[in-house]
Protein backbone atom coordinates (compact mmCIF):
# COMPACT_ATOMS: atom_id res chain seq x y z
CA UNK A 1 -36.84 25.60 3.60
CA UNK A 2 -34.16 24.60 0.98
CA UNK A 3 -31.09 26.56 0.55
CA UNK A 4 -30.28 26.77 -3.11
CA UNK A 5 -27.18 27.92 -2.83
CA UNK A 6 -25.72 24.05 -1.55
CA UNK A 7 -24.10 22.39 -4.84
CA UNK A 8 -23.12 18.88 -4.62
CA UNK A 9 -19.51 17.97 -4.34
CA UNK A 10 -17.63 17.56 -7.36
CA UNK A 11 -17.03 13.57 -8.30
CA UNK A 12 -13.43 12.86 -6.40
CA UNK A 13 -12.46 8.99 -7.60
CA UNK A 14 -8.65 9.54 -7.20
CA UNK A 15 -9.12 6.99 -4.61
CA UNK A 16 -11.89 4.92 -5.52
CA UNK A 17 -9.37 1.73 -6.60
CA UNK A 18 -7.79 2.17 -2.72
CA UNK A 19 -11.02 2.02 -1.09
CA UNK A 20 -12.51 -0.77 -3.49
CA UNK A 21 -9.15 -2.76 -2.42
CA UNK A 22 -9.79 -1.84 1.04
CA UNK A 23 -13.30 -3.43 1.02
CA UNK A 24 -12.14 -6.52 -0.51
CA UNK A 25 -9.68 -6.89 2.48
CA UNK A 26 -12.02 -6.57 4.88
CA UNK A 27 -14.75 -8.59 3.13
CA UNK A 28 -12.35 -11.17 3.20
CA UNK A 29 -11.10 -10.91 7.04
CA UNK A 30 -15.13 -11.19 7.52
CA UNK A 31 -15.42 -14.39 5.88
CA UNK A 32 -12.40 -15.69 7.33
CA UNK A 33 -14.16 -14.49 11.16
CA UNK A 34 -17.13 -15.88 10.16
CA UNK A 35 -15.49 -19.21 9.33
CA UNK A 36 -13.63 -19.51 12.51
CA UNK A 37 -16.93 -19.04 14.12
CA UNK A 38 -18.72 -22.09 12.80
CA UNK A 39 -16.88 -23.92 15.07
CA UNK A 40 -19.17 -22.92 17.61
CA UNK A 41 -22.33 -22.56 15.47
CA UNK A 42 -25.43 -24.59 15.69
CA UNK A 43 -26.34 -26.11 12.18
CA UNK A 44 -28.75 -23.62 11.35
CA UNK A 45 -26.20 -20.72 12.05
CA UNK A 46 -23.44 -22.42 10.10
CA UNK A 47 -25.77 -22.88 7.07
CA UNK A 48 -26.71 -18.85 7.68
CA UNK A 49 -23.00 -18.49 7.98
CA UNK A 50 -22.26 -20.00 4.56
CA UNK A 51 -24.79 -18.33 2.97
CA UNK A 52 -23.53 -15.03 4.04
CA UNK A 53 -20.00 -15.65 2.73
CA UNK A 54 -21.70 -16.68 -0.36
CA UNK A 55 -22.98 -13.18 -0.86
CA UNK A 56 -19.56 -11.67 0.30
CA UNK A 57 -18.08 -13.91 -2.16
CA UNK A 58 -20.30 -12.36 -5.16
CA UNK A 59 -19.62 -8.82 -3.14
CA UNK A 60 -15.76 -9.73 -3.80
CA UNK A 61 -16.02 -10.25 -7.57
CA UNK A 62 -18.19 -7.23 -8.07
CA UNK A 63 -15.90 -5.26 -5.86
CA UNK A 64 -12.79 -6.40 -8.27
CA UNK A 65 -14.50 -6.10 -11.56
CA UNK A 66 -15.31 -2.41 -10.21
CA UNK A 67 -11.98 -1.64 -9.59
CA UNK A 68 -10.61 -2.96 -13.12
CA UNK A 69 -13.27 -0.25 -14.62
CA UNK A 70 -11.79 2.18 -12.14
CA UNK A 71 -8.38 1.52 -12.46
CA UNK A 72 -9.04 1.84 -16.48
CA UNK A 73 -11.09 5.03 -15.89
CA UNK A 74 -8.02 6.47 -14.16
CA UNK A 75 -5.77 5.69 -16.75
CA UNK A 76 -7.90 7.44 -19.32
CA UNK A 77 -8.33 10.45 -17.05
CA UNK A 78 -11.68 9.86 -15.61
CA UNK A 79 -13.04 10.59 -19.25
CA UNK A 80 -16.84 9.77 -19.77
């Protein structure tokens, strides 16, 4: 049975820009890993390895470009 009296939380991004930095951080200690581990890597896991931190690399510019809209939204006061 559904309770109807659950709302959903209110929208919090105070800290959206801190996490979005926070993933790009990490996104790039995980290509740096998986770098370091191609020394090791057969041929067909290196080329799996640089396609992966191809797609982290496109992750990284989204992840920026979403926190200049943040980062603007927070200036303006989270107006819509």
């Amino acid at each position: 049975m559904t309770n109807h009296n659950q709302r959903p939380n209110p929208d919090d991004r105070s800290d959206n820009v801190e996490k979005l930095q926070d993933m790009v951080q990490n996104t790039i200690e995980n290509i740096e890993e998986a770098k370091e581990s191609m020394e090791f890597a057969t041929e067909e896991e290196k080329q799996r390895i640089q396609e992966k931190n191809a797609r982290r690399n496109e992750s990284i510019e989204s992840f920026r470009s979403e926190i200049q809209d943040e980062s603007a939204a927070r200036e303006n006061g989270y107006q819509s």
